[in-house]
PDB file of N, CA and C in Angstrom:
ATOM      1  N   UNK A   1      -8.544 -14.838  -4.070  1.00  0.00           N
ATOM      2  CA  UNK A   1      -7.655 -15.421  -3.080  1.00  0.00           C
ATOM      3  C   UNK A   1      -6.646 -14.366  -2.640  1.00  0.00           C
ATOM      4  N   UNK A   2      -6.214 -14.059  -1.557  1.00  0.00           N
ATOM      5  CA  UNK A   2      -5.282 -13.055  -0.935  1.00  0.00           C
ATOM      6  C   UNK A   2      -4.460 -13.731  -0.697  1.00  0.00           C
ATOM      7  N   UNK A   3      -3.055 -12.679  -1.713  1.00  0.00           N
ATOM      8  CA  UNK A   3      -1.721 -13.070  -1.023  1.00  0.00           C
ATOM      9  C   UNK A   3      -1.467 -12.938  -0.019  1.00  0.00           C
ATOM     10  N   UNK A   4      -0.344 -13.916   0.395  1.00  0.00           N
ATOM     11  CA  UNK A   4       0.034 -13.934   1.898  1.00  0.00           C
ATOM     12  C   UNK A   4       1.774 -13.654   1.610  1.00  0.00           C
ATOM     13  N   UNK A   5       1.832 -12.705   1.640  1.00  0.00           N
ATOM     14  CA  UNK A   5       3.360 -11.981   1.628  1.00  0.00           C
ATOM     15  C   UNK A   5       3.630 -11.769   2.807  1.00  0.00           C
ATOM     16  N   UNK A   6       4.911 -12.322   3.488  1.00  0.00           N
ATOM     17  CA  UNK A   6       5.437 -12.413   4.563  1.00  0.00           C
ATOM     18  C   UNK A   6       5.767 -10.822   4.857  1.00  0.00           C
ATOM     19  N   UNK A   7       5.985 -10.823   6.486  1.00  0.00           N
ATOM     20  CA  UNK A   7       6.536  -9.367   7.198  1.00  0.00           C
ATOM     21  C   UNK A   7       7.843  -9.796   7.790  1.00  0.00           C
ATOM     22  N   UNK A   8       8.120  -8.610   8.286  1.00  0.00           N
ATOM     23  CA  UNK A   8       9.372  -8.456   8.809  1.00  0.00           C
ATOM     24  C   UNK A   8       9.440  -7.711   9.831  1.00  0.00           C
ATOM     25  N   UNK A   9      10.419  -7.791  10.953  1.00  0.00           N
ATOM     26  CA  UNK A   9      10.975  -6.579  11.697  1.00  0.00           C
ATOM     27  C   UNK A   9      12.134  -6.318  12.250  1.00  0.00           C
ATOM     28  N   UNK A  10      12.705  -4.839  12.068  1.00  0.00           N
ATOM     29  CA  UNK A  10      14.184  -4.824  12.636  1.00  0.00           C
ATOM     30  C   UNK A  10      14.425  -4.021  13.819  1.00  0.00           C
ATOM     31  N   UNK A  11      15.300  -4.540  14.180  1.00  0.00           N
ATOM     32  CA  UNK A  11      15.402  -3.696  15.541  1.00  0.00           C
ATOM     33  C   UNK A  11      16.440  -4.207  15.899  1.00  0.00           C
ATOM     34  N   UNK A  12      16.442  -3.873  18.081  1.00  0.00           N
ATOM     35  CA  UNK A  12      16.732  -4.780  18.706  1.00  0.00           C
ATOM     36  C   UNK A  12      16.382  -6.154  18.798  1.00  0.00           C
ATOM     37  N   UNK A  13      17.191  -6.999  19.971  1.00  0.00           N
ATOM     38  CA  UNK A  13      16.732  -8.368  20.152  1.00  0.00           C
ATOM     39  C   UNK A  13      15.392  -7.840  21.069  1.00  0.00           C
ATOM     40  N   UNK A  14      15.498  -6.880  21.883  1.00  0.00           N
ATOM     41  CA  UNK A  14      14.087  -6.995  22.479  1.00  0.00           C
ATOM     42  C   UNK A  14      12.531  -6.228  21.943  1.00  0.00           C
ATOM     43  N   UNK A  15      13.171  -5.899  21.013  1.00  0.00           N
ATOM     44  CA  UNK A  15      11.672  -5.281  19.865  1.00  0.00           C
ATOM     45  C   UNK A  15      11.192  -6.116  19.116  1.00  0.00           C
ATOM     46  N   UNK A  16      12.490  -6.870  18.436  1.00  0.00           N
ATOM     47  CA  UNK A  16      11.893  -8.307  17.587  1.00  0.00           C
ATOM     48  C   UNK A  16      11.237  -9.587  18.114  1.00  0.00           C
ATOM     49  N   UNK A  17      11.616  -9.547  19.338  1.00  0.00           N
ATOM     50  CA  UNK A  17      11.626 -11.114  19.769  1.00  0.00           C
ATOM     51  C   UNK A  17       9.762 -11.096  19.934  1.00  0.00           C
ATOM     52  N   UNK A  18       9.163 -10.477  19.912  1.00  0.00           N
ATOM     53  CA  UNK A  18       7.859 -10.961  20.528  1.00  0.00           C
ATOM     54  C   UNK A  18       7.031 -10.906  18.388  1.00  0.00           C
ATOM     55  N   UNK A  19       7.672 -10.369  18.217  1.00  0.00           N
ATOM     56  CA  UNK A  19       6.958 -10.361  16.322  1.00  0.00           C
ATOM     57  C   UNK A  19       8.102 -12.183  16.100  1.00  0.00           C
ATOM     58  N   UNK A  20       9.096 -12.502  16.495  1.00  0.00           N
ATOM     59  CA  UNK A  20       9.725 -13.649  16.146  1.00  0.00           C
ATOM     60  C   UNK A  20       8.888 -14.555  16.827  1.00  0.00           C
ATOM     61  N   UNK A  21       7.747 -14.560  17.911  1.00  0.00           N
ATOM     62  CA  UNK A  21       7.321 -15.612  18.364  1.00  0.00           C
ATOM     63  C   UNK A  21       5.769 -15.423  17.588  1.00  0.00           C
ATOM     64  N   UNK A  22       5.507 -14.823  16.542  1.00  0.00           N
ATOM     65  CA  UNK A  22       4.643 -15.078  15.438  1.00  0.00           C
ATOM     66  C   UNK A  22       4.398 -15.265  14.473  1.00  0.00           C
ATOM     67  N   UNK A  23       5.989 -15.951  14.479  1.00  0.00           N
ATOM     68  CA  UNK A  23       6.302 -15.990  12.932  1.00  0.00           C
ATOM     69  C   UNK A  23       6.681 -14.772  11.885  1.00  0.00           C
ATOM     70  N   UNK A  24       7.011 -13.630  12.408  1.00  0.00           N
ATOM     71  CA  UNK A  24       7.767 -12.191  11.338  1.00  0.00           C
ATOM     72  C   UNK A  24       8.914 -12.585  11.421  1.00  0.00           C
ATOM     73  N   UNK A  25       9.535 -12.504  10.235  1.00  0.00           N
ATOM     74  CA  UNK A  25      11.028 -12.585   9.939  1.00  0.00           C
ATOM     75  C   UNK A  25      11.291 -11.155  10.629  1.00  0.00           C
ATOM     76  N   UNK A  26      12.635 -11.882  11.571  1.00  0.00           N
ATOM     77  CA  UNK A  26      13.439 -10.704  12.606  1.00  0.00           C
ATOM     78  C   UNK A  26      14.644 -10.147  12.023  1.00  0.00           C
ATOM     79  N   UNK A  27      15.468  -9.013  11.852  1.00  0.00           N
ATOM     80  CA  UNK A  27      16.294  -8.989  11.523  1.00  0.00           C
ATOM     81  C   UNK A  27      16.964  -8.554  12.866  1.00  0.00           C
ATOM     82  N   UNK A  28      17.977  -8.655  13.706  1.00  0.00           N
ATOM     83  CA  UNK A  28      18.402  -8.058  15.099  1.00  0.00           C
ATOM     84  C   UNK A  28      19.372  -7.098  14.719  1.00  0.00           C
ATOM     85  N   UNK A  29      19.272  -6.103  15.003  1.00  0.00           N
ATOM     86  CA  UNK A  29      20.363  -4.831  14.670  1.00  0.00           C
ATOM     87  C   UNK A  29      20.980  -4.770  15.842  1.00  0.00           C
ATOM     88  N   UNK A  30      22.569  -4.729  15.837  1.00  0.00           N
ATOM     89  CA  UNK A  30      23.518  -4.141  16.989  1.00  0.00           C
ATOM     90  C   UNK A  30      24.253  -2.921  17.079  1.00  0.00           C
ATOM     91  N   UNK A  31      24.172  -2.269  17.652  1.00  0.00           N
ATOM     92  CA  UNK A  31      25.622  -1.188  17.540  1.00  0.00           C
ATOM     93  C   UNK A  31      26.205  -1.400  16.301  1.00  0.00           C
ATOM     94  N   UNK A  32      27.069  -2.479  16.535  1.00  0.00           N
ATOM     95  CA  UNK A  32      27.899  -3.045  15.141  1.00  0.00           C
ATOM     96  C   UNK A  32      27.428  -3.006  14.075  1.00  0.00           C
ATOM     97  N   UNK A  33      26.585  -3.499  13.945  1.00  0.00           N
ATOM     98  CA  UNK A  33      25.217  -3.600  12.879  1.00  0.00           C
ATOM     99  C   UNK A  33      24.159  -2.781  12.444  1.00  0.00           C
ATOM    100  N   UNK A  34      24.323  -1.770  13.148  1.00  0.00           N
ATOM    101  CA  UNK A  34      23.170  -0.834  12.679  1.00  0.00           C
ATOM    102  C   UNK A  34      23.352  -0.207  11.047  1.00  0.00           C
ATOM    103  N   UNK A  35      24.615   0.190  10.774  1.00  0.00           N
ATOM    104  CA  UNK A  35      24.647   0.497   9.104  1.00  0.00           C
ATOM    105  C   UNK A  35      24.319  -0.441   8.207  1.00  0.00           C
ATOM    106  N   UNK A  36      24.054  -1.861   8.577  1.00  0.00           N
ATOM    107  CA  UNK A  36      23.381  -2.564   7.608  1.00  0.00           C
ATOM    108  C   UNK A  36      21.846  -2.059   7.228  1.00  0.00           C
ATOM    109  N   UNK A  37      21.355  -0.836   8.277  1.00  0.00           N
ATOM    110  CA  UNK A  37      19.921  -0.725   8.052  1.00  0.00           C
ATOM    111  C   UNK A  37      19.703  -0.550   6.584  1.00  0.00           C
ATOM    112  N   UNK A  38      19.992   0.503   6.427  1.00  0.00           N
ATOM    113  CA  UNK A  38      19.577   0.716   4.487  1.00  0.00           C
ATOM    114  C   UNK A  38      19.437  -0.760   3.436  1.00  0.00           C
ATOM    115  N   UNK A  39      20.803  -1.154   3.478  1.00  0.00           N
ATOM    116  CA  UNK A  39      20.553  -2.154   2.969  1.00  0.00           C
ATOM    117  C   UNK A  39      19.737  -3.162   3.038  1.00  0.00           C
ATOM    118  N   UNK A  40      19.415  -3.599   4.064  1.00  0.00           N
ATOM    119  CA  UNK A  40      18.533  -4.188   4.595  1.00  0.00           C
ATOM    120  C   UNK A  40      17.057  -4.102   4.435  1.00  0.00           C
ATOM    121  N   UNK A  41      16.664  -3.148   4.737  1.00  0.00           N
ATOM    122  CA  UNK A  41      15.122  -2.361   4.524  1.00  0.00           C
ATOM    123  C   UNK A  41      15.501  -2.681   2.939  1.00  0.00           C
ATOM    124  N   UNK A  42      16.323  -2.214   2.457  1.00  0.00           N
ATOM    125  CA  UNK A  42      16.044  -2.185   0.688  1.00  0.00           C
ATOM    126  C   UNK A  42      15.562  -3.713   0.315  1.00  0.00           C
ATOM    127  N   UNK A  43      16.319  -4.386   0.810  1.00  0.00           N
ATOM    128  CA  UNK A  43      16.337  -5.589   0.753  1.00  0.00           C
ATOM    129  C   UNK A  43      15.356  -6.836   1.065  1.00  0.00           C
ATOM    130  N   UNK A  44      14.227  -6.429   1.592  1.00  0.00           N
ATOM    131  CA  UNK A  44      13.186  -6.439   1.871  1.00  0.00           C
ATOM    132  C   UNK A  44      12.131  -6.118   1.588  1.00  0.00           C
ATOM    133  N   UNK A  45      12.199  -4.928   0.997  1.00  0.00           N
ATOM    134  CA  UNK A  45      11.114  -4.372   0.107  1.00  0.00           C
ATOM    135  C   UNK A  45      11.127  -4.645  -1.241  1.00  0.00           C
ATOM    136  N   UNK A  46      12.170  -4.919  -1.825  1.00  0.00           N
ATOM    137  CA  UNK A  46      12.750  -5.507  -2.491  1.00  0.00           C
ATOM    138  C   UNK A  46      12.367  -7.051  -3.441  1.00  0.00           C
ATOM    139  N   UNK A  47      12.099  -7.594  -1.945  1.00  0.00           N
ATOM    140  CA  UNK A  47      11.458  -9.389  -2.060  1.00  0.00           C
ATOM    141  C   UNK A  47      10.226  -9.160  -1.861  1.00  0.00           C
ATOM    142  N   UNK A  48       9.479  -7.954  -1.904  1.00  0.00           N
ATOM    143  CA  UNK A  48       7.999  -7.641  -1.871  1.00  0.00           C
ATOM    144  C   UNK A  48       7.714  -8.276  -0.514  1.00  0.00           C
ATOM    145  N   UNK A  49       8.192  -7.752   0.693  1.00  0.00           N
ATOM    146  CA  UNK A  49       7.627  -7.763   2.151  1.00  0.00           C
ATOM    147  C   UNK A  49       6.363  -6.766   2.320  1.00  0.00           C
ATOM    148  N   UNK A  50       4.589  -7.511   2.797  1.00  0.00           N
ATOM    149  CA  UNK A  50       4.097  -6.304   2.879  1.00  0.00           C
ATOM    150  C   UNK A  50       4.092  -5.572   3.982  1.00  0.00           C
ATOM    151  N   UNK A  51       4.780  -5.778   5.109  1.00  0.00           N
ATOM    152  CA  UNK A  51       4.958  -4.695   5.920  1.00  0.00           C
ATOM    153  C   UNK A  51       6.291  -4.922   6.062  1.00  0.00           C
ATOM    154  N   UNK A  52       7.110  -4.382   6.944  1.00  0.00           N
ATOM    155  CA  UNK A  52       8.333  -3.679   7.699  1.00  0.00           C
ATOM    156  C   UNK A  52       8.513  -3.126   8.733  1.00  0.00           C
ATOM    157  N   UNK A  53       8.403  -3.706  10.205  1.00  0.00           N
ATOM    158  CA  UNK A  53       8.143  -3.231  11.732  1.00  0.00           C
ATOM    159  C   UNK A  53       9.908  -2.617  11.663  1.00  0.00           C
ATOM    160  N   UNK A  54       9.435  -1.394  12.100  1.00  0.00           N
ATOM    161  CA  UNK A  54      11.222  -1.089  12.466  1.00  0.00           C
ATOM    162  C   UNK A  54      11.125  -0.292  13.422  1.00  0.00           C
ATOM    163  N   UNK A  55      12.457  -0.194  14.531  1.00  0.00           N
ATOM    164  CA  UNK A  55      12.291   0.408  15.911  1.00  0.00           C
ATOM    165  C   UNK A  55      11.694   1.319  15.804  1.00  0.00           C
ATOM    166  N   UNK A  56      11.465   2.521  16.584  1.00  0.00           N
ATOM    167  CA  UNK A  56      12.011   3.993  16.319  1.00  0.00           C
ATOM    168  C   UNK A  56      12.626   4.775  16.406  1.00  0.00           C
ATOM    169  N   UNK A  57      13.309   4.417  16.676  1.00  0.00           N
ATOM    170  CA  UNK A  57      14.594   4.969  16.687  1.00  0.00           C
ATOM    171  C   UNK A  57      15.624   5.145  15.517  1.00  0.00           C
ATOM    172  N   UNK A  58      15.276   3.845  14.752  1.00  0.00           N
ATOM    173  CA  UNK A  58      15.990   3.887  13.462  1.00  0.00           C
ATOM    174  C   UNK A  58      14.846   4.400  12.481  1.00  0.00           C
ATOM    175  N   UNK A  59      13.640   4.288  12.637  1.00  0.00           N
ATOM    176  CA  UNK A  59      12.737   5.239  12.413  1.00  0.00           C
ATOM    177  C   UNK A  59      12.959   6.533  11.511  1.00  0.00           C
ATOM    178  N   UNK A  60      13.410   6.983  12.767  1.00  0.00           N
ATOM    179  CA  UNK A  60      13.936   8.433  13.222  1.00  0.00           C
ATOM    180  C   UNK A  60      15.371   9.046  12.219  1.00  0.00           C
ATOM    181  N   UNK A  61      16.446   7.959  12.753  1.00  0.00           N
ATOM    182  CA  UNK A  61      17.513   8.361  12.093  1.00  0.00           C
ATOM    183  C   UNK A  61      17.775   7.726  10.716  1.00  0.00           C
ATOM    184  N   UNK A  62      16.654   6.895  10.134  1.00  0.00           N
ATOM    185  CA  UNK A  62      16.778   6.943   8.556  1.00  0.00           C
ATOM    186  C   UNK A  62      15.433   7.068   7.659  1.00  0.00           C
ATOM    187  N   UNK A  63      14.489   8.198   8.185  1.00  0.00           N
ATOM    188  CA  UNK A  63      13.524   9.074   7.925  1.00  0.00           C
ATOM    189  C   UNK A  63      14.035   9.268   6.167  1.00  0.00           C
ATOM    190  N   UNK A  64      14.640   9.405   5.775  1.00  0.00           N
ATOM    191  CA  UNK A  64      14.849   9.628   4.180  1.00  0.00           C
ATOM    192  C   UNK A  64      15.190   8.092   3.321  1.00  0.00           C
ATOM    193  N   UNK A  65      15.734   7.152   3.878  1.00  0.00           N
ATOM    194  CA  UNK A  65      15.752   5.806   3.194  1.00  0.00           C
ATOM    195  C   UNK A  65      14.294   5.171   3.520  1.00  0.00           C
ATOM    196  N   UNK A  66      13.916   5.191   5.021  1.00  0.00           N
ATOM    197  CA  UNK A  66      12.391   5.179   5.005  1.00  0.00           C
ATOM    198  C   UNK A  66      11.217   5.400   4.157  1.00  0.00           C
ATOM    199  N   UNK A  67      11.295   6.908   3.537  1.00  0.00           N
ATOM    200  CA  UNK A  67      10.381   7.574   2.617  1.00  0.00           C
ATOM    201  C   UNK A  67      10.683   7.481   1.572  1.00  0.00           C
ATOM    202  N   UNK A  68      11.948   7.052   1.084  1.00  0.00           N
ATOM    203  CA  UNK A  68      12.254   6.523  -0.289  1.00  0.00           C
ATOM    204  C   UNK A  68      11.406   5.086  -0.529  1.00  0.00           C
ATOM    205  N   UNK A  69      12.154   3.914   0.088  1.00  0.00           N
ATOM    206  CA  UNK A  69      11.322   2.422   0.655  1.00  0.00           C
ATOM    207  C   UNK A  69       9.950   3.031   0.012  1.00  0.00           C
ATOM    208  N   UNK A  70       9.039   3.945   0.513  1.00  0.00           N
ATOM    209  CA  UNK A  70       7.862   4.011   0.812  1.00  0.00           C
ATOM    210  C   UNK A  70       7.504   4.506  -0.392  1.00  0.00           C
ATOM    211  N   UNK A  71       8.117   5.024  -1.257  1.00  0.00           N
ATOM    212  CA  UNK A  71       7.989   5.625  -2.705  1.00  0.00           C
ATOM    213  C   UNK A  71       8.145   4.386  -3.579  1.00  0.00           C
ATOM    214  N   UNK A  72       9.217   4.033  -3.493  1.00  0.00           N
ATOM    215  CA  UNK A  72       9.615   3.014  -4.355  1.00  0.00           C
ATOM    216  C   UNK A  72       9.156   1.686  -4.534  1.00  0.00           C
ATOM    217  N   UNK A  73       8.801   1.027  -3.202  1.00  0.00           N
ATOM    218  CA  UNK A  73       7.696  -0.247  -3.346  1.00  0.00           C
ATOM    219  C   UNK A  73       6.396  -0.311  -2.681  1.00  0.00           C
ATOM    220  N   UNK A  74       5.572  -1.828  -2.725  1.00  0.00           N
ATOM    221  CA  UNK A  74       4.551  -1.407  -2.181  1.00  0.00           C
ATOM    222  C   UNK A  74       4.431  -1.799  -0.668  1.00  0.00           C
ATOM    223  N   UNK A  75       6.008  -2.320  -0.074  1.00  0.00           N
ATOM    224  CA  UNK A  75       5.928  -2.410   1.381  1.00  0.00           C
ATOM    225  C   UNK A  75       5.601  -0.910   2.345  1.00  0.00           C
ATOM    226  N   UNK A  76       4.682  -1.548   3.631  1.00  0.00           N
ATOM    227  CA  UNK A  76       4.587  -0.569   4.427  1.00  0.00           C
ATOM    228  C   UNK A  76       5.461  -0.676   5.464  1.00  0.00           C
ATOM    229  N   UNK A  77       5.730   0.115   5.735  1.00  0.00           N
ATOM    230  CA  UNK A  77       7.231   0.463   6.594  1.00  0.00           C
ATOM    231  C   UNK A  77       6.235   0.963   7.773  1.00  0.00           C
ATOM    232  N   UNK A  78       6.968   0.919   9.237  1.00  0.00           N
ATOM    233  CA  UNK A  78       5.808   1.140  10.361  1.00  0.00           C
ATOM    234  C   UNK A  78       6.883   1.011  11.163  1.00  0.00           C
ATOM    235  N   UNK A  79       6.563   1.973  12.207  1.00  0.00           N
ATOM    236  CA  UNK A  79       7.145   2.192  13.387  1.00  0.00           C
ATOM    237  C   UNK A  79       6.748   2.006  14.439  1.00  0.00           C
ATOM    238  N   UNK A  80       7.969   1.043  15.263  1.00  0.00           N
ATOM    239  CA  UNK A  80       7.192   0.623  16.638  1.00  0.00           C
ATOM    240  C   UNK A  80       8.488   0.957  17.390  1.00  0.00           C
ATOM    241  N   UNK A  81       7.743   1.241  18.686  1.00  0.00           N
ATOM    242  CA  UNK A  81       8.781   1.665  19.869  1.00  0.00           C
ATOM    243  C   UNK A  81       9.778   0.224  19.949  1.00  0.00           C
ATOM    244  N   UNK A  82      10.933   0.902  20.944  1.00  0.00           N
ATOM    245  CA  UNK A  82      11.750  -0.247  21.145  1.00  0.00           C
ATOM    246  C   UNK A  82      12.091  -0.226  22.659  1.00  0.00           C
ATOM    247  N   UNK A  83      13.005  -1.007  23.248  1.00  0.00           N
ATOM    248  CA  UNK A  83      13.035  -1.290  24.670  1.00  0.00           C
ATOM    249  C   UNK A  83      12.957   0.057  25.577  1.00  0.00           C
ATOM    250  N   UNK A  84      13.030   1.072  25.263  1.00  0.00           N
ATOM    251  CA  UNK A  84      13.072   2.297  25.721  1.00  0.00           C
ATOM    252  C   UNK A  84      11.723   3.193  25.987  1.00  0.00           C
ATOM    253  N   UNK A  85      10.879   3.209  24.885  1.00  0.00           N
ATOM    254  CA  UNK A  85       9.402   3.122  25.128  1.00  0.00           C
ATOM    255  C   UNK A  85       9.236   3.801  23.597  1.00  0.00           C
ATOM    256  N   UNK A  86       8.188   4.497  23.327  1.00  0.00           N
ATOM    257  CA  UNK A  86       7.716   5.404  22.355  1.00  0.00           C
ATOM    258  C   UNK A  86       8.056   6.418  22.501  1.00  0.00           C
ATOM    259  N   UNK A  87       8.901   7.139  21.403  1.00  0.00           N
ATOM    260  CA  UNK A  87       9.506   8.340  21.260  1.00  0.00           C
ATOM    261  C   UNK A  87       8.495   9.472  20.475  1.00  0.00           C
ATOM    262  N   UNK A  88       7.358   8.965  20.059  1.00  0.00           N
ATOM    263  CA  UNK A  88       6.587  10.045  19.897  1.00  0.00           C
ATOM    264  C   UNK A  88       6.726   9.581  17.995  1.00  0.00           C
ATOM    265  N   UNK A  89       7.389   9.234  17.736  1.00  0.00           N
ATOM    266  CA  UNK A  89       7.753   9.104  16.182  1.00  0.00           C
ATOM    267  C   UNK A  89       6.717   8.697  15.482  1.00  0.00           C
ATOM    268  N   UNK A  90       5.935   7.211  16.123  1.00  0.00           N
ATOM    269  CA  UNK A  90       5.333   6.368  15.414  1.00  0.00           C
ATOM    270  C   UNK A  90       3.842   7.193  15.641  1.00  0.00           C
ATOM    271  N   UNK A  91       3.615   7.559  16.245  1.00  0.00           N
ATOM    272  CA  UNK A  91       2.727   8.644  16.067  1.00  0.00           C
ATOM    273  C   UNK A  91       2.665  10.190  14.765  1.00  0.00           C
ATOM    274  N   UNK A  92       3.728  10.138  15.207  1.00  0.00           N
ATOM    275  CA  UNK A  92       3.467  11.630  14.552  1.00  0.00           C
ATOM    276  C   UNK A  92       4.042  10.992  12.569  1.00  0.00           C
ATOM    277  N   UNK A  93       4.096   9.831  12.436  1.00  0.00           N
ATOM    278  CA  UNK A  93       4.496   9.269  11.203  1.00  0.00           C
ATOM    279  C   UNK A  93       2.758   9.014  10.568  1.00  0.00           C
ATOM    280  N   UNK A  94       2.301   8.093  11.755  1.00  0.00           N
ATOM    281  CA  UNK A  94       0.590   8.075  11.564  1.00  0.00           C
ATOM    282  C   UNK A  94      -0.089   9.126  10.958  1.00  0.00           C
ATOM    283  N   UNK A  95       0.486   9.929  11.982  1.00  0.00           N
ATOM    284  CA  UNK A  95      -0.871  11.285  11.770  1.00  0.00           C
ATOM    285  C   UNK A  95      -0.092  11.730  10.255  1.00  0.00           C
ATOM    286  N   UNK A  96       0.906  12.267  10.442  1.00  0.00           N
ATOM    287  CA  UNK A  96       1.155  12.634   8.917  1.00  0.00           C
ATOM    288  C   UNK A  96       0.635  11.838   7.195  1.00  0.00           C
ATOM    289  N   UNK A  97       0.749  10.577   7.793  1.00  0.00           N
ATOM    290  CA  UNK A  97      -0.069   9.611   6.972  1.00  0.00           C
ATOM    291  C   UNK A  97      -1.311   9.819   6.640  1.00  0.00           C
ATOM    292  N   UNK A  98      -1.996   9.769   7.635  1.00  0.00           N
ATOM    293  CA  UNK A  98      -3.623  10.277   7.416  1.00  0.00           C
ATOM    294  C   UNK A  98      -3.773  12.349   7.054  1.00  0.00           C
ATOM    295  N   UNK A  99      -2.992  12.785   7.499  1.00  0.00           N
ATOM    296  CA  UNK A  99      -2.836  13.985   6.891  1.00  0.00           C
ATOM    297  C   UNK A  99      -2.954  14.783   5.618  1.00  0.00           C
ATOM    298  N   UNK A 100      -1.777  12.984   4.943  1.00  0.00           N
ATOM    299  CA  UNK A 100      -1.997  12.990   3.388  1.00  0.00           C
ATOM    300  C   UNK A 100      -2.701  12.654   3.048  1.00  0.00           C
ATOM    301  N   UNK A 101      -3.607  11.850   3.493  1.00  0.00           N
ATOM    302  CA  UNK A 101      -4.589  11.144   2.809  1.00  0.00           C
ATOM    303  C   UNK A 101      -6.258  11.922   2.579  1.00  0.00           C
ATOM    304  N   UNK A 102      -6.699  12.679   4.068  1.00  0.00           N
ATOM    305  CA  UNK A 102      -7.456  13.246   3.971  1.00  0.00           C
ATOM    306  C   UNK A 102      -7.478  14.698   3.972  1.00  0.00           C
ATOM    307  N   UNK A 103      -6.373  15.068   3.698  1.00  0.00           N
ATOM    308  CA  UNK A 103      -6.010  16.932   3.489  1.00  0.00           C
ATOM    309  C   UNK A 103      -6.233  17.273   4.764  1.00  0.00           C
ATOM    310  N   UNK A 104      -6.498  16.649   6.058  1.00  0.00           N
ATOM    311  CA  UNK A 104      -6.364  17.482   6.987  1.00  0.00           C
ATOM    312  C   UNK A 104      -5.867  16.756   8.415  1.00  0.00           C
ATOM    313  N   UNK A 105      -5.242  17.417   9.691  1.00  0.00           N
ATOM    314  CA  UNK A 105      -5.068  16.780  10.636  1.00  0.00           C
ATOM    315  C   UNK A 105      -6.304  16.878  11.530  1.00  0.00           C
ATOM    316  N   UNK A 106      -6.733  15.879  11.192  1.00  0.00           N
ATOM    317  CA  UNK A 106      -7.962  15.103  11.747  1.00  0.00           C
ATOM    318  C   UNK A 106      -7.289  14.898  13.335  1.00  0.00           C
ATOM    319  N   UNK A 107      -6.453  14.907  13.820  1.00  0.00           N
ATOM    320  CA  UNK A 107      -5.981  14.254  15.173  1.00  0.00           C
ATOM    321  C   UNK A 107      -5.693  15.521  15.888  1.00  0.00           C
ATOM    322  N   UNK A 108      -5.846  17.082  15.476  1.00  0.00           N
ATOM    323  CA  UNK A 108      -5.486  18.253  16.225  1.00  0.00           C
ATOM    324  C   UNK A 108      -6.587  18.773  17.031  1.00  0.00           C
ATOM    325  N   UNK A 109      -6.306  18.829  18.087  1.00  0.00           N
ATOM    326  CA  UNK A 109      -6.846  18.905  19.912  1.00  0.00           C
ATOM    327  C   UNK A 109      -7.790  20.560  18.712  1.00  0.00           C
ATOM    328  N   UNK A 110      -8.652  20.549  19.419  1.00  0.00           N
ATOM    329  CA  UNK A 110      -9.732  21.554  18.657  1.00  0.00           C
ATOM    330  C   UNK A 110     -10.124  22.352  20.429  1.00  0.00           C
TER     331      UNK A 110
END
C-alpha cells in the first residue's frame, strides 16, 4: 500500500494558488514574510512532506537551507518559477540532480 504524504508549496499568492486548487498545502510568502522561509521549509520537512514546490526565487536565495532540507530529510524540495517566469534555476537544479546521479551531464549540447 503507498503512503500518501501530503505536499506543499511556498511562494507567492500567484505561484501557490493554482497547486491550492489541488489540494497542496500553500504557504503565501510576502515581503513581510519572506524570513519565515527557513523556518518554514524546516517545518515541513519536518512533518515528513514528500515534496516542497518553492518559487525560484527563494530557490535561489536560500540555496544552502534548501540543500541542507535535502540532506537532512526525505522531502523533495523543487523549484518552480513564480509570477515573473523561469529564472533558469529550476533547471539548472534538475540537471545538477541528474548529474549526481549518473556521473555525467547528460543534458550538455554535444
Amino acid at each position: 500500500m503507498a503512503d500518501n504524504k501530503p505536499m506543499a508549496a511556498i511562494g507567492s499568492y500567484e505561484m501557490t494558488l493554482p497547486f491550492q486548487a489541488v489540494g497542496v498545502k500553500s504557504v503565501v510568502l510576502t515581503p513581510e514574510t519572506r524570513g519565515t522561509f527557513e523556518s518554514t521549509l524546516e517545518k515541513l520537512a519536518a512533518e515528513d512532506y514528500a515534496v516542497v514546490f518553492i518559487q525560484e526565487d527563494l530557490f535561489v536565495e536560500f540555496t544552502e537551507k534548501v540543500e541542507e532540507v535535502n540532506d537532512k530529510y526525505h522531502t523533495s524540495v523543487l523549484p518552480v518559477p513564480g509570477p515573473s517566469g523561469a529564472t533558469g534555476a529550476g533547471l539548472a537544479s534538475i540537471r545538477g540532480s541528474v548529474e549526481k546521479a549518473v556521473g555525467m551531464d547528460i543534458f550538455a549540447e554535444r
